[in-house]
C-alpha atoms as a PDB file:
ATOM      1  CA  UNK A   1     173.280 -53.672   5.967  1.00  0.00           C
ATOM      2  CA  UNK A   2     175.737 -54.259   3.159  1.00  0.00           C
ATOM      3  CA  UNK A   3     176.848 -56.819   1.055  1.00  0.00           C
ATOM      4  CA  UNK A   4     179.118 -57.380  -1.948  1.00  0.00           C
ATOM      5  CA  UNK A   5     179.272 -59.780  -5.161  1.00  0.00           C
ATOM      6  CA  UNK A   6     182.390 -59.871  -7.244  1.00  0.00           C
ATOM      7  CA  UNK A   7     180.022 -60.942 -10.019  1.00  0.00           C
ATOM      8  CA  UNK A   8     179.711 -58.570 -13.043  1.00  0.00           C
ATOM      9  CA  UNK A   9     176.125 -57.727 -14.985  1.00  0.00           C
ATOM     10  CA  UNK A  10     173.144 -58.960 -13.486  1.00  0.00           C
ATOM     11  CA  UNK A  11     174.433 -61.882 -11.330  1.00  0.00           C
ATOM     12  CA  UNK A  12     176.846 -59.474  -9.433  1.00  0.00           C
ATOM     13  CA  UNK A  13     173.082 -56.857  -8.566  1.00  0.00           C
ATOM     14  CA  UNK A  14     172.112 -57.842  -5.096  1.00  0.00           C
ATOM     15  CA  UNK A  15     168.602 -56.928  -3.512  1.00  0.00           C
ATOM     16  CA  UNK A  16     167.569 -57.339   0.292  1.00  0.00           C
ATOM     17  CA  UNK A  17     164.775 -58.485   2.067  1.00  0.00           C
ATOM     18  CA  UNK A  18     163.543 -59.386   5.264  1.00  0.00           C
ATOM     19  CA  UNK A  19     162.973 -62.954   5.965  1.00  0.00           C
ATOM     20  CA  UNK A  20     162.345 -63.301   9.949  1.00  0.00           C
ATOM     21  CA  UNK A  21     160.406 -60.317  11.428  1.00  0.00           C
ATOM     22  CA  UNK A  22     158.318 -59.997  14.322  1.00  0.00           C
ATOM     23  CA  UNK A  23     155.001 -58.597  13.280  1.00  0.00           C
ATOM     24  CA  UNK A  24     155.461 -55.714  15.664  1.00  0.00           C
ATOM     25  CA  UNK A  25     159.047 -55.020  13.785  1.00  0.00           C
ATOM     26  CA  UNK A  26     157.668 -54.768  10.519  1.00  0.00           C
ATOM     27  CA  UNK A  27     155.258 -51.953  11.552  1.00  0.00           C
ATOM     28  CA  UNK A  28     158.120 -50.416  12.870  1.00  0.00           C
ATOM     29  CA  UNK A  29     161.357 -50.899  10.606  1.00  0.00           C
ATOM     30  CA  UNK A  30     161.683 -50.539   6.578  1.00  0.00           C
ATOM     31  CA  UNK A  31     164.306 -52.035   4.579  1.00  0.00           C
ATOM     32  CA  UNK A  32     165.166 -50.722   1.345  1.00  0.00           C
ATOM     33  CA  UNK A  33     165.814 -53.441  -1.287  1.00  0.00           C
ATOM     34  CA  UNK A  34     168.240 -51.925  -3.174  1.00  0.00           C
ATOM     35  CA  UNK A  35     170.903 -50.919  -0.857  1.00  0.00           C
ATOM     36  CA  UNK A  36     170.064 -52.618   2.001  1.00  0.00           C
ATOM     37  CA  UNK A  37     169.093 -49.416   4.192  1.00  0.00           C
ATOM     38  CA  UNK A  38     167.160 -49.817   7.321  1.00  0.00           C
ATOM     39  CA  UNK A  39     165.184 -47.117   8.091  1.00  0.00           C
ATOM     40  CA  UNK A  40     162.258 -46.424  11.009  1.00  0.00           C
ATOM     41  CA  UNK A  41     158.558 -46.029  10.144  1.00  0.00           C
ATOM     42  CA  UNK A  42     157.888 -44.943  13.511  1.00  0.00           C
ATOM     43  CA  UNK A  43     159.334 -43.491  16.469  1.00  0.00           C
ATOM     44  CA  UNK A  44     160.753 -47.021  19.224  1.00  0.00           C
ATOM     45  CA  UNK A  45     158.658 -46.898  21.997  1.00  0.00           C
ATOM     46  CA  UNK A  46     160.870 -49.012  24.758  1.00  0.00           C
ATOM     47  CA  UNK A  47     157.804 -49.532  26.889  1.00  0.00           C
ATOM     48  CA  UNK A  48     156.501 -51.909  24.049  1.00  0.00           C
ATOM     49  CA  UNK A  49     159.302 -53.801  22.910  1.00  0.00           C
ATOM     50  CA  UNK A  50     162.954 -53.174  24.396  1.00  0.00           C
ATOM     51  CA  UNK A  51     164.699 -54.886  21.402  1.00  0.00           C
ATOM     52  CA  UNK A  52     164.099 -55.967  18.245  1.00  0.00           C
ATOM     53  CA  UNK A  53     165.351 -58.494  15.944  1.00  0.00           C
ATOM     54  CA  UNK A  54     165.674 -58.890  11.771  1.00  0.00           C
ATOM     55  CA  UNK A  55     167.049 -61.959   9.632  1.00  0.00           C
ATOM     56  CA  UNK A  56     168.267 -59.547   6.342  1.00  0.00           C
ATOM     57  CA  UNK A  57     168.718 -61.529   3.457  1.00  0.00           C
ATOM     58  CA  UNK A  58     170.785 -60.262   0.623  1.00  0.00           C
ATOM     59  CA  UNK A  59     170.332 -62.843  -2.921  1.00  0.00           C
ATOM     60  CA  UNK A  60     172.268 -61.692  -5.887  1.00  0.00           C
ATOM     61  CA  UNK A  61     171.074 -61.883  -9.407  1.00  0.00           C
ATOM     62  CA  UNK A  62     172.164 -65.917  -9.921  1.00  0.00           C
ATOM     63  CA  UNK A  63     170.239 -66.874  -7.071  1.00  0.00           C
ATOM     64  CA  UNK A  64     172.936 -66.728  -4.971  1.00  0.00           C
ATOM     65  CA  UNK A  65     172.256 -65.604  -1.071  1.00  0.00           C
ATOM     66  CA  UNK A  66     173.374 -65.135   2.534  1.00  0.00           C
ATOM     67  CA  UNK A  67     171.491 -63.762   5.542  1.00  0.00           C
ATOM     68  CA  UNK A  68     172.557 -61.504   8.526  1.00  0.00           C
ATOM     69  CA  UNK A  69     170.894 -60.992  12.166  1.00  0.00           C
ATOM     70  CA  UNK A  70     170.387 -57.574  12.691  1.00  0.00           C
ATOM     71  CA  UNK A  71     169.194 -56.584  16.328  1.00  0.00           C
END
């Protein structure tokens, strides 16, 4: 995921994180909270879970944030 702040110094740096995620996503997805790369952990196994779904939240450096569904 990406976002972007038109801030400048530290109010404009934006980290992610994940703030809805199944317990069985979390084993399986990794989200990097610098630039918002989602990345897998493990191999997807359909025969457990045939989709999954993330809330990604991105908050900038004044405490700004916004979220994003990611499925």
């Amino acid at each position: 995921v990406a976002a972007t702040d038109s801030d400048e110094g530290p109010n404009g740096l934006l980290k992610y994180s994940l703030k809805k995620v199944s317990d069985m996503a979390s084993n399986i997805f990794h989200l990097d909270s610098d630039t918002g790369d989602i990345t897998l952990l493990e191999s997807l196994d359909f025969e457990e879970g045939d989709s999954y779904e993330l809330e990604v939240q991105a908050r900038d450096g004044g405490q700004l944030f916004d979220t994003a569904k990611v499925v």
